[in-house]
N, C-alpha and C. Protein backbone atom coordinates (compact mmCIF):
# COMPACT_ATOMS: atom_id res chain seq x y z
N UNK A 1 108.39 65.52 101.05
CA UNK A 1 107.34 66.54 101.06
C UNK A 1 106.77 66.68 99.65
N UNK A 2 105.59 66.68 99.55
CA UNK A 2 104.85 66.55 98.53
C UNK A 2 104.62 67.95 98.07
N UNK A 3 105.14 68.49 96.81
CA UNK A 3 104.48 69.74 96.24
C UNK A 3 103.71 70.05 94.96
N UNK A 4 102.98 71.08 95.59
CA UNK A 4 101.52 71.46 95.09
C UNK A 4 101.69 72.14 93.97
N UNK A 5 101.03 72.25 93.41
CA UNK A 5 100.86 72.53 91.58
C UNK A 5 100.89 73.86 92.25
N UNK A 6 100.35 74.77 93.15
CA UNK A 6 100.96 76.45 92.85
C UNK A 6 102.47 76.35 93.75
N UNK A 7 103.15 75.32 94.66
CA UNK A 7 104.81 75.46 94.62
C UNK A 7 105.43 75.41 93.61
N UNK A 8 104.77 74.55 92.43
CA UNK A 8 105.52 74.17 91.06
C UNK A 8 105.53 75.67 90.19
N UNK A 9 103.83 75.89 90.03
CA UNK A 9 103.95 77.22 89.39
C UNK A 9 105.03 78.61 89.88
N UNK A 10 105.42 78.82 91.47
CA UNK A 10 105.50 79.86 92.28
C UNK A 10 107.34 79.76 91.69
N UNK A 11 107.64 77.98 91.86
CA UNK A 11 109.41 78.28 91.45
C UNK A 11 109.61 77.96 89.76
N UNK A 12 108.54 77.70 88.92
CA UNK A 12 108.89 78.41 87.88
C UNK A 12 109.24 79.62 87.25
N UNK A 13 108.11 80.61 87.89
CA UNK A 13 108.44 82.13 87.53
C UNK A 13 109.66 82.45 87.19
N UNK A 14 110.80 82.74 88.37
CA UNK A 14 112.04 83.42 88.04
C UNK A 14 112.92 82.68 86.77
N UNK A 15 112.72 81.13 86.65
CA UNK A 15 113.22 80.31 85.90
C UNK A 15 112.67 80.73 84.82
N UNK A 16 111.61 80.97 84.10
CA UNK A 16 110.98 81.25 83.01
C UNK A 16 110.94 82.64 82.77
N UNK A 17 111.33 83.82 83.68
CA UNK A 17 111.80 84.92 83.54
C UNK A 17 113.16 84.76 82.51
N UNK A 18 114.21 83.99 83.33
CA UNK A 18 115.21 83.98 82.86
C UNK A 18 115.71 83.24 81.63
N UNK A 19 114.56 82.56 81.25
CA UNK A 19 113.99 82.27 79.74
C UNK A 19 113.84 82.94 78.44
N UNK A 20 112.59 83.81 79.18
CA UNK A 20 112.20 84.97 78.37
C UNK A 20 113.48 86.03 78.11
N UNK A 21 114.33 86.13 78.61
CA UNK A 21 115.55 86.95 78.68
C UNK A 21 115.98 86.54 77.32
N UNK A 22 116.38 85.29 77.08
CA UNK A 22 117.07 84.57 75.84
C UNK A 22 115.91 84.49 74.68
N UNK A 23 115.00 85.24 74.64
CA UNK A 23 114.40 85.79 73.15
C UNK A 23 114.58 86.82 72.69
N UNK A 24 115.71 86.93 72.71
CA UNK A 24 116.35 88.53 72.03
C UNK A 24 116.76 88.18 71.34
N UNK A 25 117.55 86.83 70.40
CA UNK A 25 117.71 86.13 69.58
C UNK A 25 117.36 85.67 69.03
N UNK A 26 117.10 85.38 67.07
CA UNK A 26 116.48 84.16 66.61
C UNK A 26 117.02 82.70 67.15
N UNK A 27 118.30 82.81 67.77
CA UNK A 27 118.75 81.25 67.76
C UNK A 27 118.46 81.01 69.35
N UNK A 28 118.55 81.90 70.14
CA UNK A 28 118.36 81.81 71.73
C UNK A 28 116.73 81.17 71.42
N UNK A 29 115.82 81.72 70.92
CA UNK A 29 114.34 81.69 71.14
C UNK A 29 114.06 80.26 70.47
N UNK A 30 114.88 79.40 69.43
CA UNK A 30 114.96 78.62 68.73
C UNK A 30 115.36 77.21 69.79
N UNK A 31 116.26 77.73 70.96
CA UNK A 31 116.67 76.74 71.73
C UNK A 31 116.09 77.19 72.75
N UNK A 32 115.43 78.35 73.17
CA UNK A 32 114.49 77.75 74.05
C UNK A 32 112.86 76.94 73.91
N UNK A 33 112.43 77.32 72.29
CA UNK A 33 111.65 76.38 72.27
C UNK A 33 111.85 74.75 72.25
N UNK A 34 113.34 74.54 72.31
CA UNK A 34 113.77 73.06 72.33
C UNK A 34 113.53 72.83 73.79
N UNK A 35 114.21 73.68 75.02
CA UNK A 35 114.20 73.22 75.61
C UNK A 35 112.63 72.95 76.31
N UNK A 36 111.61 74.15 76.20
CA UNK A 36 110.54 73.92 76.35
C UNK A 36 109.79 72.58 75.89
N UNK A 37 110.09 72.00 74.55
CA UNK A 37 109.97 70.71 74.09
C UNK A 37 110.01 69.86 75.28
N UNK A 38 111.42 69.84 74.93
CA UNK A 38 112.10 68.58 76.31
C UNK A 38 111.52 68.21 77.40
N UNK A 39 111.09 69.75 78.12
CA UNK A 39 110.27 69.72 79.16
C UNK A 39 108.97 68.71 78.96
N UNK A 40 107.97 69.11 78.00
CA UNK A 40 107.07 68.30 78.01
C UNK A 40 107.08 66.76 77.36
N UNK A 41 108.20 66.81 76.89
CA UNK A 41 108.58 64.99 76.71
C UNK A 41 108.70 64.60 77.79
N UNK A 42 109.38 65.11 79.07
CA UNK A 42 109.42 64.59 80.28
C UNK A 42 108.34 64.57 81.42
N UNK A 43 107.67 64.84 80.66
CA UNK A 43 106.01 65.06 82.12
C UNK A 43 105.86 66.51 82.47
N UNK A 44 106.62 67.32 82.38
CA UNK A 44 106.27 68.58 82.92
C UNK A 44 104.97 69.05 82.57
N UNK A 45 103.88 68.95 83.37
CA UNK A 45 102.99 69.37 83.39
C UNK A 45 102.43 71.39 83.14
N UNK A 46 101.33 71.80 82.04
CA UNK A 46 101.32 73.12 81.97
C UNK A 46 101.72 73.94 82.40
N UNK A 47 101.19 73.84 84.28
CA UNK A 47 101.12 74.63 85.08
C UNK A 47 102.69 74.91 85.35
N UNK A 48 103.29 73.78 85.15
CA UNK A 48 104.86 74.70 85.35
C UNK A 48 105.62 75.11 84.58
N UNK A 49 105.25 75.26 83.07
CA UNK A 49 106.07 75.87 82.06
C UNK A 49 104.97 76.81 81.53
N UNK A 50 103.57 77.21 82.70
CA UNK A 50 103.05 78.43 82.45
C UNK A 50 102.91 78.32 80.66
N UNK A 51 102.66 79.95 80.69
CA UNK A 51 102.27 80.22 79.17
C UNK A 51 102.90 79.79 78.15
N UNK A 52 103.68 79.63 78.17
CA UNK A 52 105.19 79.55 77.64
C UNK A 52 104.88 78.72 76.92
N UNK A 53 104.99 77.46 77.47
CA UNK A 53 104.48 76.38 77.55
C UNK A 53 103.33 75.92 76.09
N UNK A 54 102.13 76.97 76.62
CA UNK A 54 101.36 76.44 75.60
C UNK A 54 101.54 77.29 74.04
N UNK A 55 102.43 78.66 74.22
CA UNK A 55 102.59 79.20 73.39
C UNK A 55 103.67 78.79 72.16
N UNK A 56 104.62 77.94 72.99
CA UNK A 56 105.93 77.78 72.48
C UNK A 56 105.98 76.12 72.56
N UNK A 57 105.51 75.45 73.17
CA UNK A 57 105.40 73.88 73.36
C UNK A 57 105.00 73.34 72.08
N UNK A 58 105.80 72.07 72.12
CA UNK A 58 104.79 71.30 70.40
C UNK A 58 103.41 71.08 70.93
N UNK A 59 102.93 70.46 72.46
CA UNK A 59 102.06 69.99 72.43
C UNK A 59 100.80 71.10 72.73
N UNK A 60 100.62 72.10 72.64
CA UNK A 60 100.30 73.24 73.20
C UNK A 60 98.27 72.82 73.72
N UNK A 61 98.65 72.59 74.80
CA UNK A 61 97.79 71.82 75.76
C UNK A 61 97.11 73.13 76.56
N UNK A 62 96.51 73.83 76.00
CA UNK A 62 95.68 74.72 76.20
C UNK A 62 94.53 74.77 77.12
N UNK A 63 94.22 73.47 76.98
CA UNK A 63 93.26 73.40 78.00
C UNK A 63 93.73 72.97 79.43
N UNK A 64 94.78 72.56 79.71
CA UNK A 64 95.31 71.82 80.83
C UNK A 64 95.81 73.45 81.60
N UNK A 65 96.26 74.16 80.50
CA UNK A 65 97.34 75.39 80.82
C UNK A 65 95.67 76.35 81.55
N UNK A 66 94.71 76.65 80.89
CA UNK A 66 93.27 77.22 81.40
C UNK A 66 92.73 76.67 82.80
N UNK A 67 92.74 75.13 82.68
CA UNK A 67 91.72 74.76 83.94
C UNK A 67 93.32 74.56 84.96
N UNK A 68 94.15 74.24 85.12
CA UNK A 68 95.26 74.73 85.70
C UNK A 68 95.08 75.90 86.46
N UNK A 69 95.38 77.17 85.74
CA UNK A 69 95.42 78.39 86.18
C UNK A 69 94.43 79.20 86.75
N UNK A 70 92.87 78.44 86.08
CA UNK A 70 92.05 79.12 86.60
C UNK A 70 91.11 78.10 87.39
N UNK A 71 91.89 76.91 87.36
CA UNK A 71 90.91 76.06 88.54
C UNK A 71 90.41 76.34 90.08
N UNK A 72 91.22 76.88 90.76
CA UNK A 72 90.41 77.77 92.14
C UNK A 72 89.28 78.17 91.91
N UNK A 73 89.38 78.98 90.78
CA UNK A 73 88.22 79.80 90.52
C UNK A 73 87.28 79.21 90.32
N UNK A 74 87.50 78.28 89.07
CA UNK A 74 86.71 77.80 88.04
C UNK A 74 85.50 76.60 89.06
N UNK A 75 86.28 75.98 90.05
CA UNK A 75 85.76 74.98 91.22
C UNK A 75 85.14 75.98 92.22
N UNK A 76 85.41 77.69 92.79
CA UNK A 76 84.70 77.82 93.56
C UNK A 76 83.45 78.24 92.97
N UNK A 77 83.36 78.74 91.56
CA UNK A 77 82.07 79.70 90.59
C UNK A 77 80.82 78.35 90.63
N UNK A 78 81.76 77.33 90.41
CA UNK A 78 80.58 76.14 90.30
C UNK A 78 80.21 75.41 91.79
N UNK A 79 80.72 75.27 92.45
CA UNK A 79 80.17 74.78 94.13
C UNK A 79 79.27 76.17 94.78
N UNK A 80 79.42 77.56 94.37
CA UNK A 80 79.54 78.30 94.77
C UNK A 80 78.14 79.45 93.75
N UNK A 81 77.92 78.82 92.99
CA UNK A 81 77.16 79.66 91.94
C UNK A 81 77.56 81.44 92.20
N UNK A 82 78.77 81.64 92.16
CA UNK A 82 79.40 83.37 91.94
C UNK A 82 80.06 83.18 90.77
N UNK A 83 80.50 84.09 90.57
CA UNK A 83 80.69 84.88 89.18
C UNK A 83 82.45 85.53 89.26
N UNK A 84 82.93 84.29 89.84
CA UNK A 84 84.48 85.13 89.81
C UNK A 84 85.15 85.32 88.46
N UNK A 85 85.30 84.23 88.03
CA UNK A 85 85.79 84.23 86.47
C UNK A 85 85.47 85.37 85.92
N UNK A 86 84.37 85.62 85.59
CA UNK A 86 83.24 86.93 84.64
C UNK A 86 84.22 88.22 85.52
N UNK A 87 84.27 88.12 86.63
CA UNK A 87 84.83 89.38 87.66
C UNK A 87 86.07 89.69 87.36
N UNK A 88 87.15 88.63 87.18
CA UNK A 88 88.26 89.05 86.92
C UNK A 88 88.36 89.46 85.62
N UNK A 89 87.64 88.55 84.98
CA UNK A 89 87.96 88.88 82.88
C UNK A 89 87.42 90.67 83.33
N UNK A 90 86.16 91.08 84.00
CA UNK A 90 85.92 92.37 83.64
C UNK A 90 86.91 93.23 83.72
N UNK A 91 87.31 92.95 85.06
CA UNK A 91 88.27 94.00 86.01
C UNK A 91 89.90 94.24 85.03
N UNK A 92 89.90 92.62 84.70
CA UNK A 92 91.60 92.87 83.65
C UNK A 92 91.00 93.36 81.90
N UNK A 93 89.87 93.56 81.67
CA UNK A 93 89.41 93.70 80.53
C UNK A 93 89.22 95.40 80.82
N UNK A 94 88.75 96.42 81.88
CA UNK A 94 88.95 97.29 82.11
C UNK A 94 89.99 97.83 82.62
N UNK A 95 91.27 97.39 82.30
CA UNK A 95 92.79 97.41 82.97
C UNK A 95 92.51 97.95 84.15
N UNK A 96 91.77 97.40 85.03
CA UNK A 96 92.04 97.03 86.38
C UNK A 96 91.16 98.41 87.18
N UNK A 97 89.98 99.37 86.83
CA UNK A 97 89.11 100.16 87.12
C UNK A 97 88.06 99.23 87.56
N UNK A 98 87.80 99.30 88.85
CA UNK A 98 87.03 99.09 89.93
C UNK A 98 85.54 99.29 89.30
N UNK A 99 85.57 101.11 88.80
CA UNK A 99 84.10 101.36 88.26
C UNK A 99 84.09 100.95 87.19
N UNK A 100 84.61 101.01 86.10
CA UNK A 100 84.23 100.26 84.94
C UNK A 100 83.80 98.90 84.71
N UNK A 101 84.52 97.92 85.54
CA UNK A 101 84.16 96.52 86.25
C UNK A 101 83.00 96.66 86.14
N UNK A 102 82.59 97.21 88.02
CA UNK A 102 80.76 97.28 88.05
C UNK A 102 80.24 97.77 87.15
N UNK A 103 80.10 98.54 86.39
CA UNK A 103 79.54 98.94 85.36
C UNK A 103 79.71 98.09 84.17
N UNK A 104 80.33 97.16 83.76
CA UNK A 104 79.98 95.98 83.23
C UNK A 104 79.28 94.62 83.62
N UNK A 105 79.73 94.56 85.13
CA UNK A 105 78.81 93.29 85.38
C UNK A 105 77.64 93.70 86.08
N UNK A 106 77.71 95.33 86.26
CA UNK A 106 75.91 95.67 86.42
C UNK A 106 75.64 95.35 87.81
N UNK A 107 76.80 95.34 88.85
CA UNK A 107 76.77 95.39 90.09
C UNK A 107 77.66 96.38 90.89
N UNK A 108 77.15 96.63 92.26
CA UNK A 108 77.83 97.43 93.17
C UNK A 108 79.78 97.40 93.29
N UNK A 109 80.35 98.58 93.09
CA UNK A 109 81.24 98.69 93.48
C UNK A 109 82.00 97.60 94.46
N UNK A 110 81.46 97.70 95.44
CA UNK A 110 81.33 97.01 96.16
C UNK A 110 81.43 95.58 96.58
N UNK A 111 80.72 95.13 95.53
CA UNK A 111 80.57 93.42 95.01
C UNK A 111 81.58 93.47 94.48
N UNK A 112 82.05 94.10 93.51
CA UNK A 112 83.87 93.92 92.65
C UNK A 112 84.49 93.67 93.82
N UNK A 113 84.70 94.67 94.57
CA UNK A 113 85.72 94.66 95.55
C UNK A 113 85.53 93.59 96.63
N UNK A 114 84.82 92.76 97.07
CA UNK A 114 84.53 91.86 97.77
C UNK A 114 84.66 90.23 96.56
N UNK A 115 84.33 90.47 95.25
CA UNK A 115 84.98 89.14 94.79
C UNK A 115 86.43 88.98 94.70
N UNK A 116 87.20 90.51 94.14
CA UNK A 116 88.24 90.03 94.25
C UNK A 116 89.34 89.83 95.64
N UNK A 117 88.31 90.29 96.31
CA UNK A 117 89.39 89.63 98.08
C UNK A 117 89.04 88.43 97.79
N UNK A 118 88.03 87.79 97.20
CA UNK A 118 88.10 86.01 97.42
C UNK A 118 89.19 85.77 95.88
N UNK A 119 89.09 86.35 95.44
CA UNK A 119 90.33 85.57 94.10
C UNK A 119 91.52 85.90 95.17
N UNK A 120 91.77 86.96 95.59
CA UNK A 120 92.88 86.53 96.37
C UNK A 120 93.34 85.78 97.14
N UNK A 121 92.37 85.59 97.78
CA UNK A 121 92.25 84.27 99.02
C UNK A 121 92.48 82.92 98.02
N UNK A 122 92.02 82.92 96.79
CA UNK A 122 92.06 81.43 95.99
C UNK A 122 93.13 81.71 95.33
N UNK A 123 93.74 82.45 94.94
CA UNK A 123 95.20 82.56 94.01
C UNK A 123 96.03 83.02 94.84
N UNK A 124 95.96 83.45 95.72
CA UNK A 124 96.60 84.52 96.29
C UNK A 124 97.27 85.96 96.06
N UNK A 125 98.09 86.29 97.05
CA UNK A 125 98.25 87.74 97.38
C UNK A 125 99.32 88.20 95.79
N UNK A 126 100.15 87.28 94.97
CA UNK A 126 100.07 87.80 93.93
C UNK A 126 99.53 88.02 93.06
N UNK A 127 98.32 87.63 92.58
CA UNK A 127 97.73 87.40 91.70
C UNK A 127 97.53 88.59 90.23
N UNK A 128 97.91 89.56 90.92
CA UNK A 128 97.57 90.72 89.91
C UNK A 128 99.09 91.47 89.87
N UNK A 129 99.80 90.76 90.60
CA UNK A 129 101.52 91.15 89.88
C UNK A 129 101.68 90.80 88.30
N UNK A 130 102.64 91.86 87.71
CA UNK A 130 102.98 91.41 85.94
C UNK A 130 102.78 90.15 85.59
N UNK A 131 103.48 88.92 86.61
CA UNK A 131 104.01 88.13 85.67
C UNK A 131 102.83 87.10 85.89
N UNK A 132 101.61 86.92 87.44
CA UNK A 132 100.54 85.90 87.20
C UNK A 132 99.65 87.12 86.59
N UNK A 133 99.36 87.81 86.62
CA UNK A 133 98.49 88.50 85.66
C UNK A 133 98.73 88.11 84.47
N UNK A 134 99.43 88.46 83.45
CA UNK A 134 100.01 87.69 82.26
C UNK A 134 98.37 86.34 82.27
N UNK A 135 99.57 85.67 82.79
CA UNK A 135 98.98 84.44 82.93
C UNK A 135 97.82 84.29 82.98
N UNK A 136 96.73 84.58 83.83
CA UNK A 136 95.36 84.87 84.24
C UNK A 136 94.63 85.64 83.04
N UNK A 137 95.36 86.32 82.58
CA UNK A 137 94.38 87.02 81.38
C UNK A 137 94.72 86.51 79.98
N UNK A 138 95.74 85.66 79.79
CA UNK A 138 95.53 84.36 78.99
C UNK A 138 94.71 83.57 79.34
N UNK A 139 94.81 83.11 80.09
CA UNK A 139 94.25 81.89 80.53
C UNK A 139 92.17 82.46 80.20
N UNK A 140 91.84 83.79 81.09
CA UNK A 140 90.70 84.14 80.97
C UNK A 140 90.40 84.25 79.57
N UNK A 141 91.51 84.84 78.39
CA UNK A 141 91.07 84.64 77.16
C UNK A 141 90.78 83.98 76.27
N UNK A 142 91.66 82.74 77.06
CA UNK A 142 91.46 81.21 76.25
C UNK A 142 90.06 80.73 76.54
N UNK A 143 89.87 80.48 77.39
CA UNK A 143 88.28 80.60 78.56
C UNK A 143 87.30 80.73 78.08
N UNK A 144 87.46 82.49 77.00
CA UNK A 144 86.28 83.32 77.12
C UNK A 144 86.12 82.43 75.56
N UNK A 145 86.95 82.04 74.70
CA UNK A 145 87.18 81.76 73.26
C UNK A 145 86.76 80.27 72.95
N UNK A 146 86.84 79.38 74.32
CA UNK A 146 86.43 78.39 74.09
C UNK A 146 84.87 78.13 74.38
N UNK A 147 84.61 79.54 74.39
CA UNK A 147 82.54 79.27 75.03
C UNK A 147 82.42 78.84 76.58
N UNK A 148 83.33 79.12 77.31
CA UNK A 148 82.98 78.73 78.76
C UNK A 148 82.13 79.79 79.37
């Protein structure tokens, strides 16, 4: 059975939870950036050592870790000429106020709330839990920094 870059992302989480645990140490955080290393000497691709990854990785592949995370999106805004990307950066840029959103992208209530049922439908039903949020609003910041 063949698995999909969000099965890879979905059973990293708890593993990279239990990562983040071991930076309470200079020497824990020292060997987990080794092991993070290792990982990408071996192929491990962004999407499954997440942020981490590009924060803590030698090769810090930033762009792979962006169009990765925000590729659903990034593929439906362009087949699709909508404005999801812009929608979520607003909505996590207004920690997550509905009206402040529309009132930045200068549309109906309404329209917020109808793009982000489609980010859900493309990321799915976690998407705005702690730990892919994280993620997503890196990823949107890297995004916004590289002129996209």
């Amino acid at each position: 059975m063949t698995r999909t870059m969000d099965d890879l992302h979905r059973s990293s989480v708890p593993a990279l939870r239990r990562l983040l645990g071991l930076l309470a140490s200079g020497a824990a955080g020292e060997r987990l950036a080794e092991v993070l290393a290792e990982a990408r000497r071996r192929g491990a691709p962004a999407a499954v050592l997440g942020f981490l990854g590009v924060l803590l990785g030698g090769g810090h592949d930033v762009g792979a870790f962006v169009t990765t995370t925000l590729r659903p999106l990034l593929e439906y805004d362009t087949r699709r000429g909508t404005e999801l990307v812009r929608t979520l950066r607003a909505y996590f840029d207004c920690g997550g106020s509905l009206t402040r959103a529309k009132d930045g992208l200068h549309v109906h209530v309404n329209t917020v709330v109808q793009r982000l049922e489609r980010v859900e439908v493309l990321l799915g039903h976690d998407w705005n839990h702690p730990e892919r949020a994280l993620e997503l609003q890196l990823a949107l910041r890297l995004h916004l920094l590289a002129g996209c």
